[in-house]
Protein backbone atom coordinates (compact mmCIF):
# COMPACT_ATOMS: atom_id res chain seq x y z
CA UNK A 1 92.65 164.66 149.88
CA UNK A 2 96.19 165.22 148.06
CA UNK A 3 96.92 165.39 144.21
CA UNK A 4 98.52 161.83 144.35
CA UNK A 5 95.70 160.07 147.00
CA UNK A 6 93.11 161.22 144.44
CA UNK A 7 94.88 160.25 141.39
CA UNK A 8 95.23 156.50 143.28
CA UNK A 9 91.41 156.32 143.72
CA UNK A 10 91.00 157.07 140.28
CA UNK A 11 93.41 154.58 139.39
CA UNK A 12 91.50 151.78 142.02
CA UNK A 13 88.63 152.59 140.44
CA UNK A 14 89.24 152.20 136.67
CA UNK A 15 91.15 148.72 137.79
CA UNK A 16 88.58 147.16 139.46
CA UNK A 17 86.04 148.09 136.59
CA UNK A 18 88.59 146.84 133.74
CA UNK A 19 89.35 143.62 136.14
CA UNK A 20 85.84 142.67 137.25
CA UNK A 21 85.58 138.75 137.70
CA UNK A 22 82.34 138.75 135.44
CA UNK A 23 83.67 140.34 133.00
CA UNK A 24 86.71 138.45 132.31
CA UNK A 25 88.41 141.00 130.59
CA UNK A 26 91.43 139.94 132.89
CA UNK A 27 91.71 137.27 135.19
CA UNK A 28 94.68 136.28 137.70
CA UNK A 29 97.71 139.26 136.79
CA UNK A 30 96.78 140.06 133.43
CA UNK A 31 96.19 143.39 132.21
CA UNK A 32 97.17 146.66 133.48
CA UNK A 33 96.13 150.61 133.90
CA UNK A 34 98.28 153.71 135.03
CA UNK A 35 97.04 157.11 135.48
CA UNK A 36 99.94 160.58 134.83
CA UNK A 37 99.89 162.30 138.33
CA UNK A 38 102.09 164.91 136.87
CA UNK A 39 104.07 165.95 133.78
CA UNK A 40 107.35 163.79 135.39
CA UNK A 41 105.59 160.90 137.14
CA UNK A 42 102.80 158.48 136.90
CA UNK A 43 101.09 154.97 138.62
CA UNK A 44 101.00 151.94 137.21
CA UNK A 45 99.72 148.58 138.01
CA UNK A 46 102.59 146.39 139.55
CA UNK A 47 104.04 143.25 137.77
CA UNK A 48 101.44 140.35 138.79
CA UNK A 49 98.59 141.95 140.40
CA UNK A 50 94.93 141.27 139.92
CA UNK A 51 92.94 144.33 138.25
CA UNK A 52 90.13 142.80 140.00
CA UNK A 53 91.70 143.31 143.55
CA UNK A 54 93.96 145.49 143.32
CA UNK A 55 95.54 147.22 146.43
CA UNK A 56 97.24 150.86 146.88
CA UNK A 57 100.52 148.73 147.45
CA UNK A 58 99.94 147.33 144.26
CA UNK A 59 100.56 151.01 142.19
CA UNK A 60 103.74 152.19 141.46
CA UNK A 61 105.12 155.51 141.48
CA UNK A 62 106.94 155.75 138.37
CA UNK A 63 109.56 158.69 136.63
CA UNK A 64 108.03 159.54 132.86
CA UNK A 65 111.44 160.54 130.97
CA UNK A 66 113.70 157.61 132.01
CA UNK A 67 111.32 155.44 130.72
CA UNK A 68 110.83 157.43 126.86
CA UNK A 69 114.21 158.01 127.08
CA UNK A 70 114.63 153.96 127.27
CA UNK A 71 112.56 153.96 124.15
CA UNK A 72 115.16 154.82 122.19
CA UNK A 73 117.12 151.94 122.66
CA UNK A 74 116.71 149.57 119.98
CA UNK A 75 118.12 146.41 121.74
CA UNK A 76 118.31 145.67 125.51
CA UNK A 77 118.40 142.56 127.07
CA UNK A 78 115.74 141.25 129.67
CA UNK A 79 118.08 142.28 133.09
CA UNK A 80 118.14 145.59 131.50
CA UNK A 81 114.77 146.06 130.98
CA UNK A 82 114.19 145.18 134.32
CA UNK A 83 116.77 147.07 135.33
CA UNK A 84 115.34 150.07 133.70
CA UNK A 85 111.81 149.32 135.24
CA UNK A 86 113.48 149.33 139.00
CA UNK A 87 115.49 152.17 138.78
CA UNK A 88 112.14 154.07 137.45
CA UNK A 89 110.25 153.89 140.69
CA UNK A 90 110.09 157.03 142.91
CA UNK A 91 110.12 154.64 146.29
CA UNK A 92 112.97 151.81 145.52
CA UNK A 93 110.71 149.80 148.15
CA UNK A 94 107.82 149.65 145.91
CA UNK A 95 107.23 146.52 144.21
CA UNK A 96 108.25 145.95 140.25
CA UNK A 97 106.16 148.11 137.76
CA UNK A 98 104.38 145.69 135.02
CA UNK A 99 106.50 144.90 131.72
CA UNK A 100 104.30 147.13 129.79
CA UNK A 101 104.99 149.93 132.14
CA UNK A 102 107.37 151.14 129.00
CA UNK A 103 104.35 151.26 126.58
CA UNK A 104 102.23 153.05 129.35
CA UNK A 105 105.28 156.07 130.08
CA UNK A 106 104.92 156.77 126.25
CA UNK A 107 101.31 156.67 125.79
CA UNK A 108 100.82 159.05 129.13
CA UNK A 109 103.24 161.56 127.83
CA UNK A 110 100.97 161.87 124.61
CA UNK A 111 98.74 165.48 125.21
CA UNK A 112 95.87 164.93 126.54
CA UNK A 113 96.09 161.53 127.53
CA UNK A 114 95.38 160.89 131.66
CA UNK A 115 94.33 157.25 131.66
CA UNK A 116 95.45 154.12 130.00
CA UNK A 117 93.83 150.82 130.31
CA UNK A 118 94.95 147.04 128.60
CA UNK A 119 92.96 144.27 128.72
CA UNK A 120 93.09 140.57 127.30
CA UNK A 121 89.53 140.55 126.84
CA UNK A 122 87.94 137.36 125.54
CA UNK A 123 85.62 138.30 122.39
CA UNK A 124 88.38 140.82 121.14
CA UNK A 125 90.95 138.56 121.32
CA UNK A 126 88.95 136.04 119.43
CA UNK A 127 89.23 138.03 116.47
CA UNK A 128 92.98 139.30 117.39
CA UNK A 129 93.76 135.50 117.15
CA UNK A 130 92.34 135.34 114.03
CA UNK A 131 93.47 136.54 110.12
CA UNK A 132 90.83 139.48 110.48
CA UNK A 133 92.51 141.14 113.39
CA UNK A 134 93.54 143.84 111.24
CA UNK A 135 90.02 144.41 109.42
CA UNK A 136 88.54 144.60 113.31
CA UNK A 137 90.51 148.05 113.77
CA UNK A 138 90.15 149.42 110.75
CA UNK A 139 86.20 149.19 110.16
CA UNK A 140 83.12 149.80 112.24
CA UNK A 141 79.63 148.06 112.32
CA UNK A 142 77.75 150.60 114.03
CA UNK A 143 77.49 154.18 115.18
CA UNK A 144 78.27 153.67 118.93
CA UNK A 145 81.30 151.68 118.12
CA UNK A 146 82.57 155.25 116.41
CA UNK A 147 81.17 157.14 119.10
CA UNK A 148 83.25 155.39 122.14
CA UNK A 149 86.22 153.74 119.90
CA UNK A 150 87.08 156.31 117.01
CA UNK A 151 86.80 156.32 113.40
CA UNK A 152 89.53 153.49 113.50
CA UNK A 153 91.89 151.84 116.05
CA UNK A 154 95.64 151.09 115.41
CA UNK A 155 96.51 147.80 114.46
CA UNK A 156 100.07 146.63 115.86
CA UNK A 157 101.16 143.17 115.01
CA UNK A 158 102.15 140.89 117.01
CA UNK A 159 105.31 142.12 119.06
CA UNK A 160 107.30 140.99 121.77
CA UNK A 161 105.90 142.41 125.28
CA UNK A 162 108.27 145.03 127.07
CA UNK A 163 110.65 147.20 124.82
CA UNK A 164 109.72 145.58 121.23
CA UNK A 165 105.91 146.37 121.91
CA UNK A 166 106.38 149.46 123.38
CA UNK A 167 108.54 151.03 120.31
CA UNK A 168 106.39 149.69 118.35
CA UNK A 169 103.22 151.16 119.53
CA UNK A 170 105.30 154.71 119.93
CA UNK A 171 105.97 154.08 116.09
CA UNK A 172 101.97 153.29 115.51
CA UNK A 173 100.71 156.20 117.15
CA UNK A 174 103.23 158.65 115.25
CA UNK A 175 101.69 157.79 111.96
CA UNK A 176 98.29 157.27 113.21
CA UNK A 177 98.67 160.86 114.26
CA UNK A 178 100.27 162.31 110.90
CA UNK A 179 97.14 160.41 108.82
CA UNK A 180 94.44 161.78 111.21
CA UNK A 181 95.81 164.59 113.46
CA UNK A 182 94.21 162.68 116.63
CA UNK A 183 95.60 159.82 118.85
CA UNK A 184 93.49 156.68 118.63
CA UNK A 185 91.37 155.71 121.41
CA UNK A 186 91.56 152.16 121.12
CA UNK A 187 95.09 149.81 120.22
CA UNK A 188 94.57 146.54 119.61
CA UNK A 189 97.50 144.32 119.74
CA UNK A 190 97.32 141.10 117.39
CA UNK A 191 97.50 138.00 119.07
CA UNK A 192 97.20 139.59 122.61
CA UNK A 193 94.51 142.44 123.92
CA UNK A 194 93.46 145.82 123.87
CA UNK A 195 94.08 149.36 125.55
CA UNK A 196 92.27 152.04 125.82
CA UNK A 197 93.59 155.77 126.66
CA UNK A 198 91.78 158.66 127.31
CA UNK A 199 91.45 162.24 129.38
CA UNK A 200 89.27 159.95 132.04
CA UNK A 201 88.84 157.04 133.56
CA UNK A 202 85.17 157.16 131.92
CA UNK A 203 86.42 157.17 128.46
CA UNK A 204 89.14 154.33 128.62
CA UNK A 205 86.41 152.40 130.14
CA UNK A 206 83.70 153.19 127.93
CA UNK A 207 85.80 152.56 125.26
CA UNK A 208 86.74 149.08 126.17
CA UNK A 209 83.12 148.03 126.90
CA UNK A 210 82.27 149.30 123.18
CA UNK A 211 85.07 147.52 121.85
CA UNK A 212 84.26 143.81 123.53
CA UNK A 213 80.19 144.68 122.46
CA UNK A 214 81.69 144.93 119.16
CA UNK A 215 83.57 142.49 119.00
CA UNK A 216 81.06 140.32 120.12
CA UNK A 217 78.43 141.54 117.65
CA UNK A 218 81.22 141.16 114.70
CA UNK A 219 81.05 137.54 115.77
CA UNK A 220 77.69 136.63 115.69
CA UNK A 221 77.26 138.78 112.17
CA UNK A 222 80.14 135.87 110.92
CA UNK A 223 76.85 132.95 111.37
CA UNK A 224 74.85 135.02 108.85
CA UNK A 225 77.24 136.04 105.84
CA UNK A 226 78.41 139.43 107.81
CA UNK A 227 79.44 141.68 109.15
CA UNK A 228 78.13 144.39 106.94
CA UNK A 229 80.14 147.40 107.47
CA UNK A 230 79.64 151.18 107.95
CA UNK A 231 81.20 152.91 104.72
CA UNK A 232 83.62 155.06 105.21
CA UNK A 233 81.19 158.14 104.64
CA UNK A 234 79.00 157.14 107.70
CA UNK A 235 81.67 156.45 109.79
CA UNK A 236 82.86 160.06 109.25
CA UNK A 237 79.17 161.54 109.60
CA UNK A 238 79.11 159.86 113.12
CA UNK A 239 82.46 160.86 113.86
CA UNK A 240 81.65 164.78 112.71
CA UNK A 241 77.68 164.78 114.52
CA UNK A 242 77.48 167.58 116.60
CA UNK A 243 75.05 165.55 118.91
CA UNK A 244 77.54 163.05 119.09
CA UNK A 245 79.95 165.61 120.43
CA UNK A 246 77.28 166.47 123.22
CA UNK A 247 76.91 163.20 124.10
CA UNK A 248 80.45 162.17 124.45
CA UNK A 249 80.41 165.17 126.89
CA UNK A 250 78.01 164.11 128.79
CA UNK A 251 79.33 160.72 128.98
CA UNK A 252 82.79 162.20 130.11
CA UNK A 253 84.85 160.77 126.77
């Protein structure tokens, strides 16, 4: 099997986990996951398509360094967004790369980073719709949730979807980087989902499990006076375990 049929089953496979019907992380076209097949090109879920079901027709081939280049545009209308996403594709028969394909390009040409996955999944989003979006990334309520997620996730207000989002998760992850000298595993977007990035499809996926479990225990915690945090001292004796590094090997993060 070639580079770019093994990359695709990779790809497949981390879709249909992240769109599973039980789940409900994404139902009907929302949500979306590319993979970098190389340093100049990458697939990513096309404009529409069910996680859940997702097809090999429904990847597209996409060129990295029109798309960052795009970023630097401050303003562009819709058509030239879109215009922007079609000329992108390596096959101009290949059907239109998602809206967020912009934010995906950046985040895949980030070191290290293979995978990216972004959900809209439910008990997240409860608290991204709420006024403690913000404390949700920045806090943890127990040691697995530092394990799989990080010390802390980025926080992006809410922002436009396409070229407004993307520029401003490129800006995000800049200073996220300066304060901590990693990328964050987990972005949560306020008022809209989550992704999750990674070296493998194991770790994006991992990481948005531990995220909705979270989320869903930070919930619960709310009917009896809580949550109770993790100071910022335990966080960082979790984050610095050496076990914890083992097991984050084993469990390919």
């Amino acid at each position: 099997m070639d580079n770019l049929a093994q990359k695709r089953d990779a790809l497949m496979k981390l879709s249909h986990e992240l769109g599973r019907e039980d789940r409900g992380w994404a139902i009907l076209g929302e949500g979306n996951t590319s993979i970098r097949v190389d340093p100049e090109t990458f697939l990513v879920k096309a404009s529409g398509c069910n996680l859940g079901t997702l097809s090999t027709d429904d990847l597209v081939a996409c060129r990295t360094l029109p798309l960052v280049s795009f970023l630097e545009r401050k303003n562009a209308s819709d058509q030239e967004v879109d215009a922007a996403l079609y000329a992108c594709r390596t096959d101009e028969h290949a059907k239109k790369p998602s809206v967020e394909t912009l934010f995906h390009a950046y985040l895949l040409s980030l070191p290290g980073i293979e995978f990216v996955g972004h959900t809209h999944a439910p008990a997240v989003n409860q608290i991204l719709c709420s006024p403690r979006a913000k404390e949700f990334a920045q806090k943890r309520i127990f040691p697995d949730e530092v394990v799989c997620c990080g010390s802390e996730s980025l926080y992006i207000p809410y922002t436009d979807p396409g070229l407004k989002l993307a520029r401003a998760i490129r800006s995000g992850t800049s200073a996220y980087y300066k304060s901590n000298r990693i990328f964050p595993r987990v972005i949560v977007l306020q008022n809209h989902g989550i992704i999750t990035i990674g070296a493998t499809a194991n770790s994006v996926l991992a990481a948005m499990m531990m995220a909705e479990k979270a989320a869903s225990i930070w919930i619960g915690a709310t009917l009896f006076g809580g949550p109770r945090f993790m100071s910022k001292a335990q966080v960082h004796r979790i984050a610095s375990r050496r076990d914890e590094e083992v097991r984050k090997r084993e469990m390919k993060l």
